[in-house]
C-alpha atoms as a PDB file:
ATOM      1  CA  UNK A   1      12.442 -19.477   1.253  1.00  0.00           C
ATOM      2  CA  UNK A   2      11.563 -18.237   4.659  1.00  0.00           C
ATOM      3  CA  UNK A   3       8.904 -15.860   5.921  1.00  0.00           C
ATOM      4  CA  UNK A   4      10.712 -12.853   6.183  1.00  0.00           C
ATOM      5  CA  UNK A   5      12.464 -13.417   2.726  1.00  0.00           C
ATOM      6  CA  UNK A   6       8.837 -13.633   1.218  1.00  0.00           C
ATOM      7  CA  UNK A   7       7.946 -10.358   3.170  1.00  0.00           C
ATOM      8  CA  UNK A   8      10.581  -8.547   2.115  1.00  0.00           C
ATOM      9  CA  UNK A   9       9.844 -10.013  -0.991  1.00  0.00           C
ATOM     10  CA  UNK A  10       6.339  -9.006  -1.438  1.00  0.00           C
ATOM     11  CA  UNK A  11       6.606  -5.782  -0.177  1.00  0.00           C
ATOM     12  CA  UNK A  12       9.668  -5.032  -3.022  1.00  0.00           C
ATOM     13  CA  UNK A  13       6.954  -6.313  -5.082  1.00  0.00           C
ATOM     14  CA  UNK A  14       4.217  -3.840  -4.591  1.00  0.00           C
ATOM     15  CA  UNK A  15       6.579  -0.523  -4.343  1.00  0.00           C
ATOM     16  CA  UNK A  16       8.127  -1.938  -8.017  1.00  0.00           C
ATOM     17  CA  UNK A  17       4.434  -2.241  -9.313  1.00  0.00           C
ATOM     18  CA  UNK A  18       3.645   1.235  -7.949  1.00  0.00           C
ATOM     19  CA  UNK A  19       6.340   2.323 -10.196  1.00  0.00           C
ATOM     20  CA  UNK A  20       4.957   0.819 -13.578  1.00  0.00           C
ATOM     21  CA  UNK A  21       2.003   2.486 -12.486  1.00  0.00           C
ATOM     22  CA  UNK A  22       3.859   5.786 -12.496  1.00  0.00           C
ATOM     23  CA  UNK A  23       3.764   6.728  -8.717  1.00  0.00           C
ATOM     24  CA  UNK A  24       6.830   6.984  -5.800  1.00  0.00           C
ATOM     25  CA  UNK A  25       7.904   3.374  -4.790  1.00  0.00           C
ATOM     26  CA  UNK A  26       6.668   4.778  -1.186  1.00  0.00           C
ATOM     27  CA  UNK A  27       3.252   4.120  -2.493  1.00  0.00           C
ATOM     28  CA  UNK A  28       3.846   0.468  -3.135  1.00  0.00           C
ATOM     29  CA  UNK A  29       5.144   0.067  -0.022  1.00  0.00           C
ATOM     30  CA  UNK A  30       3.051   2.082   2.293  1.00  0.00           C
ATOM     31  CA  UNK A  31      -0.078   0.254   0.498  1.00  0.00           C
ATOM     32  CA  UNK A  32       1.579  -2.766   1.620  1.00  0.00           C
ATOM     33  CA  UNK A  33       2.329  -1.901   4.984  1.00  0.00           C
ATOM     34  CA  UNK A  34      -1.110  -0.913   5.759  1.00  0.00           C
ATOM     35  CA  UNK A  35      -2.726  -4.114   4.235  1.00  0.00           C
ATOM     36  CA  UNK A  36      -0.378  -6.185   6.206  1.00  0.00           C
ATOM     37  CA  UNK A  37      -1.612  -4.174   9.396  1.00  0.00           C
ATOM     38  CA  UNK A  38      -4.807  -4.669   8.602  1.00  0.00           C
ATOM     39  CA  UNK A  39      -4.457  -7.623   8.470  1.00  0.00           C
ATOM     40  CA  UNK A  40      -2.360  -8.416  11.580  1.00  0.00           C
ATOM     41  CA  UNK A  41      -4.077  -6.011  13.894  1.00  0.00           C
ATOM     42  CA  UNK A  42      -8.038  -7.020  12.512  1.00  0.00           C
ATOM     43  CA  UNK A  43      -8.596  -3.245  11.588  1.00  0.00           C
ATOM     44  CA  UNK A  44     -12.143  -1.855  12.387  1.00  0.00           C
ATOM     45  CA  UNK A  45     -14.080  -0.431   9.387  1.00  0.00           C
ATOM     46  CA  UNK A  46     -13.427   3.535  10.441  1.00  0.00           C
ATOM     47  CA  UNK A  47      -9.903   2.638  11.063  1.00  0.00           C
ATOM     48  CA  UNK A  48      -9.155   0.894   7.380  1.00  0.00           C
ATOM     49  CA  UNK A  49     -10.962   4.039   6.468  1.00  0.00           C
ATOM     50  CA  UNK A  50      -9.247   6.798   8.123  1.00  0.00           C
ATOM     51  CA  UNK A  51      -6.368   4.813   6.489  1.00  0.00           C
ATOM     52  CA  UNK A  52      -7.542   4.748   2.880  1.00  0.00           C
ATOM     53  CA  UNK A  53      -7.808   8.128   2.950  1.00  0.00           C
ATOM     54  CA  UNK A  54      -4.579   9.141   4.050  1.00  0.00           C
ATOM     55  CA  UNK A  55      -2.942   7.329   1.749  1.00  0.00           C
ATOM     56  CA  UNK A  56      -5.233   8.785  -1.152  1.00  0.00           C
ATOM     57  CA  UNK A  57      -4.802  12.705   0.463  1.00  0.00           C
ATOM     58  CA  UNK A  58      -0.839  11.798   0.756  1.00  0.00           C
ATOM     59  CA  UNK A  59      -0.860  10.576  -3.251  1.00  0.00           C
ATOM     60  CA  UNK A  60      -3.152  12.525  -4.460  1.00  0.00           C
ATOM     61  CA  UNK A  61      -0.784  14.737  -6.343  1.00  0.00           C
ATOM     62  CA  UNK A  62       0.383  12.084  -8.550  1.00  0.00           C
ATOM     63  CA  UNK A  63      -2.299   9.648  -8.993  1.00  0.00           C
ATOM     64  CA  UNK A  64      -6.139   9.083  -9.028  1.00  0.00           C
ATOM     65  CA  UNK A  65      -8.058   7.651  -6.403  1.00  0.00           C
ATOM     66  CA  UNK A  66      -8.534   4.882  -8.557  1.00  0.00           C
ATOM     67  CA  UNK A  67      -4.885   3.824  -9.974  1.00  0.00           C
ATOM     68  CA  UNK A  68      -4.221   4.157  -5.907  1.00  0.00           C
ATOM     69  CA  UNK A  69      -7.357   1.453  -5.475  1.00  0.00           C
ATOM     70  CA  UNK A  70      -5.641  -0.585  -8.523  1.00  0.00           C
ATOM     71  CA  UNK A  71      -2.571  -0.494  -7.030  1.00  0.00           C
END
């Protein structure tokens, strides 16, 4: 399998587990998205912040802050 297979892959992965958890398949994905640019752009501690808590304001409506940290 190659990289972007796995990617693609991965990220399927975490929007179908944001659905057994009851949320949009956009959560699953954006999670993903902004772990994997975390990771590739080294993310400041403010910036994962600032981050965190857009997901959690953009969610909010349909899940906990903590089934969003589970997630």
């Amino acid at each position: 399998m190659e990289i972007p297979e796995i990617v693609c892959r991965c990220r399927l992965a975490c929007g179908a587990e944001a659905v057994a958890f009851g949320l949009p398949e956009s959560a699953g994905l954006e999670i993903y998205d902004g772990q994997v640019a975390d990771d590739l752009n080294n993310w400041d501690e403010p910036t994962f912040e600032v981050w965190c808590n857009a997901i959690i304001d953009k969610y909010s409506s349909v899940a906990n802050q903590q089934t969003l940290l589970q997630l």
